[in-house]
Protein backbone atom coordinates (compact mmCIF):
# COMPACT_ATOMS: atom_id res chain seq x y z
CA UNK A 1 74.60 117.30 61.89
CA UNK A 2 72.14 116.26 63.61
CA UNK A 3 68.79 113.69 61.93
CA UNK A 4 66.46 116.63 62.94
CA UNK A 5 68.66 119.35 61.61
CA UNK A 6 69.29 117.90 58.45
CA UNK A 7 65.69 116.87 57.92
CA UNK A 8 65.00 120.33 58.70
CA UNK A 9 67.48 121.33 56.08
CA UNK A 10 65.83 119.36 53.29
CA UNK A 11 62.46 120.74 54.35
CA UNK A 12 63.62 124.50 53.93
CA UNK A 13 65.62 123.84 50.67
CA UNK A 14 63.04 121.82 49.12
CA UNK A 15 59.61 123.14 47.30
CA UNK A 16 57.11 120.36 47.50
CA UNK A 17 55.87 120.12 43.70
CA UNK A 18 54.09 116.78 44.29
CA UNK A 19 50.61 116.65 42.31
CA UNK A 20 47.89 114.32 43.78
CA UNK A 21 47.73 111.65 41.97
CA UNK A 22 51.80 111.55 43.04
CA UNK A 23 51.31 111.41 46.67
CA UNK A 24 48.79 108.43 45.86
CA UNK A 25 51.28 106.32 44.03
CA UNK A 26 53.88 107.15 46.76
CA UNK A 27 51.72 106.68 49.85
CA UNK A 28 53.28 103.92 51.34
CA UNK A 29 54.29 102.75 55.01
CA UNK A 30 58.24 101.75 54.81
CA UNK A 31 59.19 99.17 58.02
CA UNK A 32 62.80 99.82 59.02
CA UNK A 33 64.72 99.39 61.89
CA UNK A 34 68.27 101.39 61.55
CA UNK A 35 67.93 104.44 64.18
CA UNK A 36 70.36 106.06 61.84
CA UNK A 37 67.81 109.01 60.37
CA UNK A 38 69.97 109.13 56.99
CA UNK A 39 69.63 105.43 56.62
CA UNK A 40 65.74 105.57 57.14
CA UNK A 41 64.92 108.39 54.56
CA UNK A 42 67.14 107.18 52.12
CA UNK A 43 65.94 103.78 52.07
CA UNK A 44 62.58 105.29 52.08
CA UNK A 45 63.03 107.72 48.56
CA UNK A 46 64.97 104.48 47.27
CA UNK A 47 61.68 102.79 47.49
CA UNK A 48 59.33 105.88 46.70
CA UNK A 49 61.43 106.40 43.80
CA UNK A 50 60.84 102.44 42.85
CA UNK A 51 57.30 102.91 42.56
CA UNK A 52 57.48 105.63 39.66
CA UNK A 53 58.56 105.53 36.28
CA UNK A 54 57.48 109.01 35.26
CA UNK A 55 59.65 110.90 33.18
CA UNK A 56 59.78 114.24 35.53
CA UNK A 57 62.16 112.42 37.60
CA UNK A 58 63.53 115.48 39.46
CA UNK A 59 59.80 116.36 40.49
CA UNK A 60 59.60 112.69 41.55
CA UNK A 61 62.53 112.67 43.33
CA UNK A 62 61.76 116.22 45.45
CA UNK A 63 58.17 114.68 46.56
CA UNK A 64 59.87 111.57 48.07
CA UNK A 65 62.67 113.76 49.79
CA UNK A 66 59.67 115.82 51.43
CA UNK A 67 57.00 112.72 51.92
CA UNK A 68 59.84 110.69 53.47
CA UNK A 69 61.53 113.30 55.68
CA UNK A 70 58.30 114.25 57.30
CA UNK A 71 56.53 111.01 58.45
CA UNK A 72 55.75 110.08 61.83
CA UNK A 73 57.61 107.57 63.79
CA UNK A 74 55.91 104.69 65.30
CA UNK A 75 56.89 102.02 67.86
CA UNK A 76 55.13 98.98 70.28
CA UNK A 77 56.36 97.19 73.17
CA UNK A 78 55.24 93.51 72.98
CA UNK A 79 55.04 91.20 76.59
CA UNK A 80 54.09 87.63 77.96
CA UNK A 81 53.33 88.07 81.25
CA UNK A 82 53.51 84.00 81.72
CA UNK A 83 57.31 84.08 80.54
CA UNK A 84 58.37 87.60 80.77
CA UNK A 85 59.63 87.74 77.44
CA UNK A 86 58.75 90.91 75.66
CA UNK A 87 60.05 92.93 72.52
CA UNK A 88 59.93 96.45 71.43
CA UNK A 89 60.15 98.34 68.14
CA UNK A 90 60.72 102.35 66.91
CA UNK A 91 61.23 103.80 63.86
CA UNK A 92 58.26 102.40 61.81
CA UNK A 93 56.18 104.88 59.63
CA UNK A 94 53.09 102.70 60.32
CA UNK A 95 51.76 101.53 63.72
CA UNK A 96 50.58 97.64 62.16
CA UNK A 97 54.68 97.25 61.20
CA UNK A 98 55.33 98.92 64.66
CA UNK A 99 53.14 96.13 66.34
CA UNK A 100 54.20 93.39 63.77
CA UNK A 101 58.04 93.70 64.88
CA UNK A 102 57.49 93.98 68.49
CA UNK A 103 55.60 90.61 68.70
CA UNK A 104 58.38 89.05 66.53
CA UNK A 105 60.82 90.30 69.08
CA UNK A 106 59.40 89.13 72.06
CA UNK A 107 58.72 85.81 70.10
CA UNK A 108 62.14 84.95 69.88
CA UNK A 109 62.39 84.72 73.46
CA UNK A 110 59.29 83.28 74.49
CA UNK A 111 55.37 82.53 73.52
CA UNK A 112 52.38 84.18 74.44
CA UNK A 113 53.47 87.75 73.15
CA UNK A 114 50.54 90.65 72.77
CA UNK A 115 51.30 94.26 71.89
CA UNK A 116 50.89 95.85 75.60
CA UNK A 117 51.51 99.68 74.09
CA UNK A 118 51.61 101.22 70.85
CA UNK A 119 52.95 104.93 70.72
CA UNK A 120 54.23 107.55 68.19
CA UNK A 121 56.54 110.37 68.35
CA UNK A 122 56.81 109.72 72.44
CA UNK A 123 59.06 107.46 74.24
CA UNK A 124 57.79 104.26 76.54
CA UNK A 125 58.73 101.96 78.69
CA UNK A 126 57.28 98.39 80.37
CA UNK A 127 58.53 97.55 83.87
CA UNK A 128 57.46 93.98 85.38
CA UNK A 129 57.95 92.55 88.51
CA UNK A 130 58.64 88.60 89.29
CA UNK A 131 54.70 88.43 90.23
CA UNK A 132 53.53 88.26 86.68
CA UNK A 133 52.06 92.63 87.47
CA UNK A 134 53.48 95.02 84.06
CA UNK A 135 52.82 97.87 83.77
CA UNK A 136 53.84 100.33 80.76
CA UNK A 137 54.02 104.35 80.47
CA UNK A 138 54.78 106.94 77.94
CA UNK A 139 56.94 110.15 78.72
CA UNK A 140 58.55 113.03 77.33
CA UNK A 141 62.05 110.90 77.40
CA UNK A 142 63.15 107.46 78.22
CA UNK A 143 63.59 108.56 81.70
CA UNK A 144 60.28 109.92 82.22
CA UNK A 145 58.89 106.43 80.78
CA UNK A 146 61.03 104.79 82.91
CA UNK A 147 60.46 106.31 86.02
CA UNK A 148 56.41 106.30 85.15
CA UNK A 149 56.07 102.57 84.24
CA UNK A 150 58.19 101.59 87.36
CA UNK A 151 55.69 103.38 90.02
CA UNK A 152 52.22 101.90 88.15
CA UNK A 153 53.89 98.66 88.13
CA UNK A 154 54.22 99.00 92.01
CA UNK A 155 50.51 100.61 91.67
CA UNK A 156 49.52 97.49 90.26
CA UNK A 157 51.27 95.27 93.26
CA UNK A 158 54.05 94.83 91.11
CA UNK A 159 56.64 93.02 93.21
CA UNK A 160 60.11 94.01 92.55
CA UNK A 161 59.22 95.90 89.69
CA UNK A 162 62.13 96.29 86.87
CA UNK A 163 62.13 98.31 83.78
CA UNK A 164 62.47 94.91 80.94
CA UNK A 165 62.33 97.73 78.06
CA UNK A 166 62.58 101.09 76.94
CA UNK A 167 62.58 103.17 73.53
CA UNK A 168 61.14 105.98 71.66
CA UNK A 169 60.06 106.78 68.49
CA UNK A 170 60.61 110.42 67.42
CA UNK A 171 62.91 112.37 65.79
């Protein structure tokens, strides 16, 4: 089963019951990494479910299932053009833990890192050539992104323009 078909599942076999002052208390951004889909909105109703002590717990438990299994995916591509190093992230629910976790990528490999593209529910790539020109694109898949960022990095007198990374962030 597929992460979309199985979210989709939960979505048809669920009511949402959630009252207001619920979705306030459980209205938080969860930063993970795992691609796995079951990973991500489990971890994420562990942690919704953390933050109430109610005694409706079944209620509780059905507004997590439907807040978690319906947020939007974030990601960021981080790049020093004076090194090359660069980072990417996907799979955050906010676009500040998107950002945060690119930059601490591409700091492990060199300084001088800056968010160069954030994006949600899209894929996007960053292509650089050994001139210090980068250029980054978003498509409708990684191959799109790909094949975008490569031609604007040549745009941009990009010479020998390579794709450094590539991701998306979507279900």
């Amino acid at each position: 089963m597929t992460c979309e078909s199985h979210r989709s599942k939960l979505r048809g076999s669920l009511a949402p019951r959630v009252s207001t002052a619920l979705v306030a208390i459980v209205g938080l951004s969860i930063a993970l990494t795992a691609p796995v889909c079951a990973d991500t909105v489990n971890h994420c109703i562990d942690s919704c479910m953390d933050t109430y002590s109610g005694s409706d717990q079944w209620e509780l438990q059905q507004g997590c299932v439907n807040q978690c299994s319906n947020q939007v995916n974030y990601g960021a591509i981080a790049y020093s053009a004076s090194n090359g190093a660069f980072g990417y992230s996907f799979a955050y629910h906010s676009a500040a833990e998107a950002n945060q976790h690119a930059v601490s990528n591409c700091s492990r490999n060199g300084d001088g890192c800056k968010v160069v593209l954030s994006f949600s529910e899209n894929c996007a790539a960053l292509a650089a050539g050994d001139n210090n020109r980068f250029a980054t694109s978003l498509g409708d898949g990684v191959g799109d992104a790909r094949g975008r960022a490569l031609r604007a990095c040549e745009h941009n007198g990009g010479k020998n323009c390579a794709i450094k990374a590539s991701t998306c962030a979507r279900d």
